[in-house]
Protein backbone atom coordinates (compact mmCIF):
# COMPACT_ATOMS: atom_id res chain seq x y z
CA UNK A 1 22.34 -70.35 -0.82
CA UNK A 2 24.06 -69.12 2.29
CA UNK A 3 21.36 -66.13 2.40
CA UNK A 4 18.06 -69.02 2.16
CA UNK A 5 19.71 -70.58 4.77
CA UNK A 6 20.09 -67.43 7.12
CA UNK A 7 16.75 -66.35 6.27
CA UNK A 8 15.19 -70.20 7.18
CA UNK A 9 17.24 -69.84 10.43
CA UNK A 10 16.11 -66.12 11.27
CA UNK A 11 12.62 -67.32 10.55
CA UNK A 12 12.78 -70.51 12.69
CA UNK A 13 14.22 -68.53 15.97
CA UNK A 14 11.60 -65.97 15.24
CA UNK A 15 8.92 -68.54 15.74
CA UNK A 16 10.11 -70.10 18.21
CA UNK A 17 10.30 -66.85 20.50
CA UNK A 18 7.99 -64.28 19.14
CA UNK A 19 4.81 -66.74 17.10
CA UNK A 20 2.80 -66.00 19.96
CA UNK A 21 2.58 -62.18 20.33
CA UNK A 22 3.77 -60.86 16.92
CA UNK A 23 3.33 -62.07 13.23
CA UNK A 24 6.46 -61.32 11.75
CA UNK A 25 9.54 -59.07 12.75
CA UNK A 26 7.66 -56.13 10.85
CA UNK A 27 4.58 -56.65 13.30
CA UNK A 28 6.90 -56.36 16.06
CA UNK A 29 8.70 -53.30 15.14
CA UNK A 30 5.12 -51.35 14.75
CA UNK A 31 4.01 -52.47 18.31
CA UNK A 32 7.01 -50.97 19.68
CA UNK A 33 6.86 -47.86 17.86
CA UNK A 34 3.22 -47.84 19.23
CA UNK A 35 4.68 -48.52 22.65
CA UNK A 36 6.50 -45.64 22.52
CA UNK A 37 3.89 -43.06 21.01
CA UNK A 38 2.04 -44.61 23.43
CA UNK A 39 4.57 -44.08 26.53
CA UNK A 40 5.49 -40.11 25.16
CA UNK A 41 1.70 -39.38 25.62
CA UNK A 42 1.76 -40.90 28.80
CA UNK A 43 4.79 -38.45 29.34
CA UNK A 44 3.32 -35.42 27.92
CA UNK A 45 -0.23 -35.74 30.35
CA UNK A 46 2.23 -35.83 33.07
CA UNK A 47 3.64 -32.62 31.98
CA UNK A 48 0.57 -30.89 31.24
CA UNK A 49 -0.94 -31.98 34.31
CA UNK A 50 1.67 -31.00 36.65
CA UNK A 51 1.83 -27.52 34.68
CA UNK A 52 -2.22 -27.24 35.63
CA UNK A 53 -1.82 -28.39 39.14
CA UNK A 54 0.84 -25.32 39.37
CA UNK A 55 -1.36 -22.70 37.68
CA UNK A 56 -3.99 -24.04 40.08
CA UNK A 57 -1.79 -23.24 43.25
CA UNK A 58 -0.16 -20.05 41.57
CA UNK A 59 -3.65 -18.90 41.14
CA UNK A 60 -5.12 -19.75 44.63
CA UNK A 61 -1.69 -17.43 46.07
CA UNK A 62 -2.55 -14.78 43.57
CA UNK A 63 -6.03 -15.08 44.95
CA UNK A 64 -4.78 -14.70 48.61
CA UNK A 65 -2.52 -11.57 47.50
CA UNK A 66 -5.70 -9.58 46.36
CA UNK A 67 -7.48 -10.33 49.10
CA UNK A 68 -5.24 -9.36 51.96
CA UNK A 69 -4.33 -6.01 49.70
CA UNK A 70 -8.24 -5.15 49.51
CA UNK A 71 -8.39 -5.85 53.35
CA UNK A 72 -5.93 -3.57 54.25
CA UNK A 73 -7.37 0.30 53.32
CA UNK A 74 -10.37 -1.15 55.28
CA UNK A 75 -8.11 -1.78 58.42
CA UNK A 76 -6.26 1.35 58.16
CA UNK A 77 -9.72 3.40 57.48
CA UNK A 78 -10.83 1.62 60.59
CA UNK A 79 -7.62 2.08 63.10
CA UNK A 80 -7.93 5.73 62.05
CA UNK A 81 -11.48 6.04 63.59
């Protein structure tokens, strides 16, 4: 008796606050556990996107590197002229 009469009172409060977004408690718990799947791939494209965006530059100062190093034989060959 004292459990039917938690359960009616868990079930009144419930649809008084929730009846509008979420059918029952086990609704609920699935849309948060969505929310968060959701939220750690938000997370991870951050990571992964920062990670390219620092390839990107590591590559464009790698570039730069090569470049100056091919330039300079072609300056000493010419100050030796």
């Amino acid at each position: 008796e004292c459990a039917e009469n938690m359960s009616f009172r868990v079930d009144k409060a419930w649809r008084q606050r929730c009846s509008q977004r979420f059918r029952n408690i086990l609704d609920m718990v699935a849309k948060k556990a969505d929310h968060s799947v959701l939220r750690l791939l938000q997370i991870s494209q951050q990571h992964i996107e920062s990670q390219l965006e620092r390839v990107k530059h590591e590559r464009e100062l790698w570039k730069e590197v090569v470049e100056r190093r091919q330039q300079q034989p072609l300056q000493l060959a010419l100050s030796m002229k």
